[in-house]
Protein backbone atom coordinates (compact mmCIF):
# COMPACT_ATOMS: atom_id res chain seq x y z
CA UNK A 1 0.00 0.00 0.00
CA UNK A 2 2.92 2.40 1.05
CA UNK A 3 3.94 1.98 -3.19
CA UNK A 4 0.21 4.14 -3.69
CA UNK A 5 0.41 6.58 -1.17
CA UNK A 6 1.99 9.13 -3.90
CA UNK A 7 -0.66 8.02 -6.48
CA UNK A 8 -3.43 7.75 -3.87
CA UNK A 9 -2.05 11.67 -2.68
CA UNK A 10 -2.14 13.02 -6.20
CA UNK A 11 -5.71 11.59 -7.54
CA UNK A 12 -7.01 13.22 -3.87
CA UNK A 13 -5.18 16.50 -4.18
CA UNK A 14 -6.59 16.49 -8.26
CA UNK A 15 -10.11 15.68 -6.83
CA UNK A 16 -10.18 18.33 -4.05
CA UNK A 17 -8.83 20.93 -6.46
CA UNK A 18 -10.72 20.48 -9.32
CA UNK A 19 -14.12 20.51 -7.00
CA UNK A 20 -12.95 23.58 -5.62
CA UNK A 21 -11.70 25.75 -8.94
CA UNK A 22 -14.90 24.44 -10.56
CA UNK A 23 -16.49 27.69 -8.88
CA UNK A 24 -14.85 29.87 -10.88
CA UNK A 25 -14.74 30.75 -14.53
CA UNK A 26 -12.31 30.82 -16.95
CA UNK A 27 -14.22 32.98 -20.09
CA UNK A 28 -17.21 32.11 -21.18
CA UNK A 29 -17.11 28.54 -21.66
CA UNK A 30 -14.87 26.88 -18.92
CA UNK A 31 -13.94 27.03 -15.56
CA UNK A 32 -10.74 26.40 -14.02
CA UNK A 33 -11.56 22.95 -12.74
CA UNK A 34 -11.22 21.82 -16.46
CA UNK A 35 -7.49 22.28 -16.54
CA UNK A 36 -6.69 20.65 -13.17
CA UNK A 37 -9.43 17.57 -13.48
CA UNK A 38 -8.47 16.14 -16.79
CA UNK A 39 -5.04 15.04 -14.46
CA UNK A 40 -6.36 12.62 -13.22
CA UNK A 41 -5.79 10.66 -16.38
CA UNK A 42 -2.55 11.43 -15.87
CA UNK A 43 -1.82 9.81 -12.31
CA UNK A 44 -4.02 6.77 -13.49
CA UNK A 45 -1.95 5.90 -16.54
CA UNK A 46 1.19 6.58 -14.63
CA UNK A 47 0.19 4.23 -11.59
CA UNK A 48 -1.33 1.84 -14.30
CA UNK A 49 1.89 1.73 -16.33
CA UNK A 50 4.58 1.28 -13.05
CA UNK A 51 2.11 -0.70 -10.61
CA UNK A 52 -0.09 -2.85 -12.78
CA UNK A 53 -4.04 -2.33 -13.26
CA UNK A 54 -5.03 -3.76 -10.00
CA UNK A 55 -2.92 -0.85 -8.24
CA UNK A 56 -4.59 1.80 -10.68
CA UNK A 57 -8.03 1.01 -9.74
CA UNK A 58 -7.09 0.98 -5.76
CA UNK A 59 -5.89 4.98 -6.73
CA UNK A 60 -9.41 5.47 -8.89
CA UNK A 61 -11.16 4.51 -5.99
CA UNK A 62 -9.44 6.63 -3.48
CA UNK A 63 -10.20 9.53 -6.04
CA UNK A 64 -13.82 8.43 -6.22
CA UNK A 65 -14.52 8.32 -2.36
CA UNK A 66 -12.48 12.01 -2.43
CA UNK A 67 -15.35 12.80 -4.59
CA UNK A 68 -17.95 11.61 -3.15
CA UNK A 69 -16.71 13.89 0.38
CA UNK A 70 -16.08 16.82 -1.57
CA UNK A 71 -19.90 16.82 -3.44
CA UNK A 72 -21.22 15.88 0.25
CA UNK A 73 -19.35 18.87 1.72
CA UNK A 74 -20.35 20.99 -1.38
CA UNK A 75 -24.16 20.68 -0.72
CA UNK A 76 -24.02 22.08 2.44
CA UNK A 77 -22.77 25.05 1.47
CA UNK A 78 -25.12 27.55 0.06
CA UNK A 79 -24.52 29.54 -2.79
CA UNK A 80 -26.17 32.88 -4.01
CA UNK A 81 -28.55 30.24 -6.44
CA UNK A 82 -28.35 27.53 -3.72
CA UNK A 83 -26.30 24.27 -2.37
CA UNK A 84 -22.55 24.48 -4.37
CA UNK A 85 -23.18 20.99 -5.51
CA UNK A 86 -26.96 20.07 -6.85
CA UNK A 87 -27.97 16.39 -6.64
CA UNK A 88 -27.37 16.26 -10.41
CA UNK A 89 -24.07 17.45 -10.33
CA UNK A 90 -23.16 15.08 -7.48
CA UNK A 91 -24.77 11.95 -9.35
CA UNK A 92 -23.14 13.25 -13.01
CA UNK A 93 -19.58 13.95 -11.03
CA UNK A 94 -19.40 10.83 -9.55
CA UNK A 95 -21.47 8.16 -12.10
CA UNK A 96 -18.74 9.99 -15.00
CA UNK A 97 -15.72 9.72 -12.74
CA UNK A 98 -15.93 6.08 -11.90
CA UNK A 99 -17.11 5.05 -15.38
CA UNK A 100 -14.53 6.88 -17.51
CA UNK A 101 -11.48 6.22 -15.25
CA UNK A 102 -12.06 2.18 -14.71
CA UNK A 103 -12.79 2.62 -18.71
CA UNK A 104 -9.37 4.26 -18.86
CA UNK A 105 -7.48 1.58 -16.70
CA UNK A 106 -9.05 -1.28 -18.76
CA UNK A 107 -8.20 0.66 -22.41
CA UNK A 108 -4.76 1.55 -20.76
CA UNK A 109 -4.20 -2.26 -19.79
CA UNK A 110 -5.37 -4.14 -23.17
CA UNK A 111 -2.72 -1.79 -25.29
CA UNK A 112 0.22 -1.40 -22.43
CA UNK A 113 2.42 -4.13 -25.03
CA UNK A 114 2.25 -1.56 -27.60
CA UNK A 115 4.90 1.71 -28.00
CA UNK A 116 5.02 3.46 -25.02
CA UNK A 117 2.36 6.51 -25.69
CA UNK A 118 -0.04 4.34 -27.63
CA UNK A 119 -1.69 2.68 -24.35
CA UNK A 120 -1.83 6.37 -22.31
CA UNK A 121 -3.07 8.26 -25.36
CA UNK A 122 -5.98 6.03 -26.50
CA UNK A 123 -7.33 5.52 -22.80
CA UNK A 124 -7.33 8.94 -22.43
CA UNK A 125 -9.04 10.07 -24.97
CA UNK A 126 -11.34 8.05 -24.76
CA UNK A 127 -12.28 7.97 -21.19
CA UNK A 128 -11.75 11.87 -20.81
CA UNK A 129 -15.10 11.88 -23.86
CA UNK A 130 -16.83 9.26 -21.95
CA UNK A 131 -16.40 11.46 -18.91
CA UNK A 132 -17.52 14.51 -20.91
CA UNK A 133 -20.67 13.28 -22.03
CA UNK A 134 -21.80 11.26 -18.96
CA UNK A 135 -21.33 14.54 -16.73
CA UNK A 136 -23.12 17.20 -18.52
CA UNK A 137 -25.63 15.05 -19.86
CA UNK A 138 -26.61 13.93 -16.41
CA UNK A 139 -25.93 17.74 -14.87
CA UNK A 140 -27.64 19.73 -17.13
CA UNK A 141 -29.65 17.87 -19.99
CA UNK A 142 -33.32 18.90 -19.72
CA UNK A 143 -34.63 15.28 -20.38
CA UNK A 144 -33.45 14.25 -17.25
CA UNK A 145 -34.91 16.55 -15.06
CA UNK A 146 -36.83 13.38 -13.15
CA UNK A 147 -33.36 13.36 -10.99
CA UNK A 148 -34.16 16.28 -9.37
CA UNK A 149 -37.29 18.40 -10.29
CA UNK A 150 -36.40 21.03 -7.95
CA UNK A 151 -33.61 21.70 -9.64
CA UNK A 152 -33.92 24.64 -12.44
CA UNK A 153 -31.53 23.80 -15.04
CA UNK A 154 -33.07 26.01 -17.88
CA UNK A 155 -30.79 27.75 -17.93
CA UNK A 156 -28.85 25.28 -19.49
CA UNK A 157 -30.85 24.24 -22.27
CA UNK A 158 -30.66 28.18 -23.64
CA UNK A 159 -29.80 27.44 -27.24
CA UNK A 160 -26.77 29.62 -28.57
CA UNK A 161 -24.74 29.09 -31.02
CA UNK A 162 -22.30 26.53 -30.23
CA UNK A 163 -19.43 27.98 -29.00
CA UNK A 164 -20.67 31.34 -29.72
CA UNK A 165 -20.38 31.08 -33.43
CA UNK A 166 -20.89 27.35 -34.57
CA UNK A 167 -24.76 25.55 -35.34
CA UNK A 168 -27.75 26.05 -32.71
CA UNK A 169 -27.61 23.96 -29.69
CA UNK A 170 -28.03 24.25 -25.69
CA UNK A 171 -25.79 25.87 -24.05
CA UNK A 172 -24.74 22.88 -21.93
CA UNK A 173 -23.95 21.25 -25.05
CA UNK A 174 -21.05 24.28 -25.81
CA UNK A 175 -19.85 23.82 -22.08
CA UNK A 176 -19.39 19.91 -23.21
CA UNK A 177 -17.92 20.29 -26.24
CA UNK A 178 -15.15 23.51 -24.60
CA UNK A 179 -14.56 20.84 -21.95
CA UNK A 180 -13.77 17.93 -24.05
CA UNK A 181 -11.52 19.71 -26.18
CA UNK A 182 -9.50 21.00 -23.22
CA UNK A 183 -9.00 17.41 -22.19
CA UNK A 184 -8.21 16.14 -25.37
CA UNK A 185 -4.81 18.95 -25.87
CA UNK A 186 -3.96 18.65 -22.08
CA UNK A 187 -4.04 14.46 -22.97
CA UNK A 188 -1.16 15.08 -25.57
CA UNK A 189 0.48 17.12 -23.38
CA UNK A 190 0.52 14.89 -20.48
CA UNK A 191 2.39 12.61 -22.59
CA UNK A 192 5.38 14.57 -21.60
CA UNK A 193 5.50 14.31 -17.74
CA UNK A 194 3.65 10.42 -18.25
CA UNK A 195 7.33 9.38 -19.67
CA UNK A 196 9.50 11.43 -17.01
CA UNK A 197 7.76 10.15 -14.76
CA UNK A 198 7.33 6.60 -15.39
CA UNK A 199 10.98 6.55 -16.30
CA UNK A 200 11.62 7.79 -13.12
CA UNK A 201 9.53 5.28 -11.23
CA UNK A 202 10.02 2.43 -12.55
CA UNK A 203 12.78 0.48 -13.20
CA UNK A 204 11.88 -0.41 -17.29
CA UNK A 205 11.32 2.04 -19.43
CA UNK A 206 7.57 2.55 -20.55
């Protein structure tokens, strides 16, 4: 266990920040939880890659209980619009978390015999769009409003154009789509500490 106390320490840290800098904005479209959450990925692939599979799901887990504390915490505190975290946001945070990082260790794990930023890149991707559309779909998409009723989330569904100049669609949908891309650059770009430090962990190279 004392071999997952840095990975455990990092997916918390990553958990606790990104719940906490998702209550402010970063322009129009993001917030700056979206640059700090996506690293996640990062610790995962890294544990996954030095410790085995097994090991990366014990650090998921750790990250999803983190979670779990930090929405609990966050709907006790009131807002000006009410509780920080809404039921939706809790069940979307958490249901999106869980899936698209186990997703991630499982992608990671059936390509880690390929070259070295094949396994990391693919899992990432395509957990960080799972993630993406599990989340705001379950947060803000007004044909789920049966999770919570009370809950006004019209807001949401205001169609814009997407991204402020692309087709017609809700403005949850642009919030999505600024997300995903975020994750998708900061992915590549992760490749670059994934090798140092996986090199530096472990004694064969990734």
């Amino acid at each position: 266990m004392t071999r997952l106390l840095p990975g455990v320490i990092a997916m918390a840290a990553i958990v606790v920040a990104s719940n906490i800098l998702v209550q402010f904005l970063f322009g129009q479209w993001l917030t700056w939880g979206a640059f700090t959450y996506p690293l996640a990925f990062l610790v995962t692939d890294v544990m996954n890659r030095v410790y085995g599979a097994s090991a990366a799901r014990k650090v998921v887990f750790a990250g999803f209980v983190t979670g779990v504390i930090c929405s609990f915490i966050g709907t006790q505190i009131m807002g000006e619009f009410g509780p920080l975290v809404t039921l939706r946001i809790a069940l979307g945070s958490g249901i999106a978390f869980l899936t698209a990082q186990l997703l991630d260790v499982a992608i990671f794990d059936r390509l880690r015999e390929g070259r070295w930023w094949r396994a990391p890149v693919v899992s990432t991707l395509i957990g960080s769009s799972i993630d993406t559309a599990i989340f705001f779909t379950i947060a803000f998409s007004g044909a789920l409003i049966f999770l919570e009723p009370a809950n006004d989330v019209s807001w949401a569904g205001e169609v814009l154009p997407l991204l402020g100049t692309g087709p017609m669609a809700p403005l949850w949908v642009s919030l999505a789509v600024a997300d995903w891309m975020v994750k998708l650059a900061l992915a590549l770009l992760a490749l670059v500490p994934f090798r140092i430090l996986v090199t530096k962990l472990s004694p064969n190279p990734a």
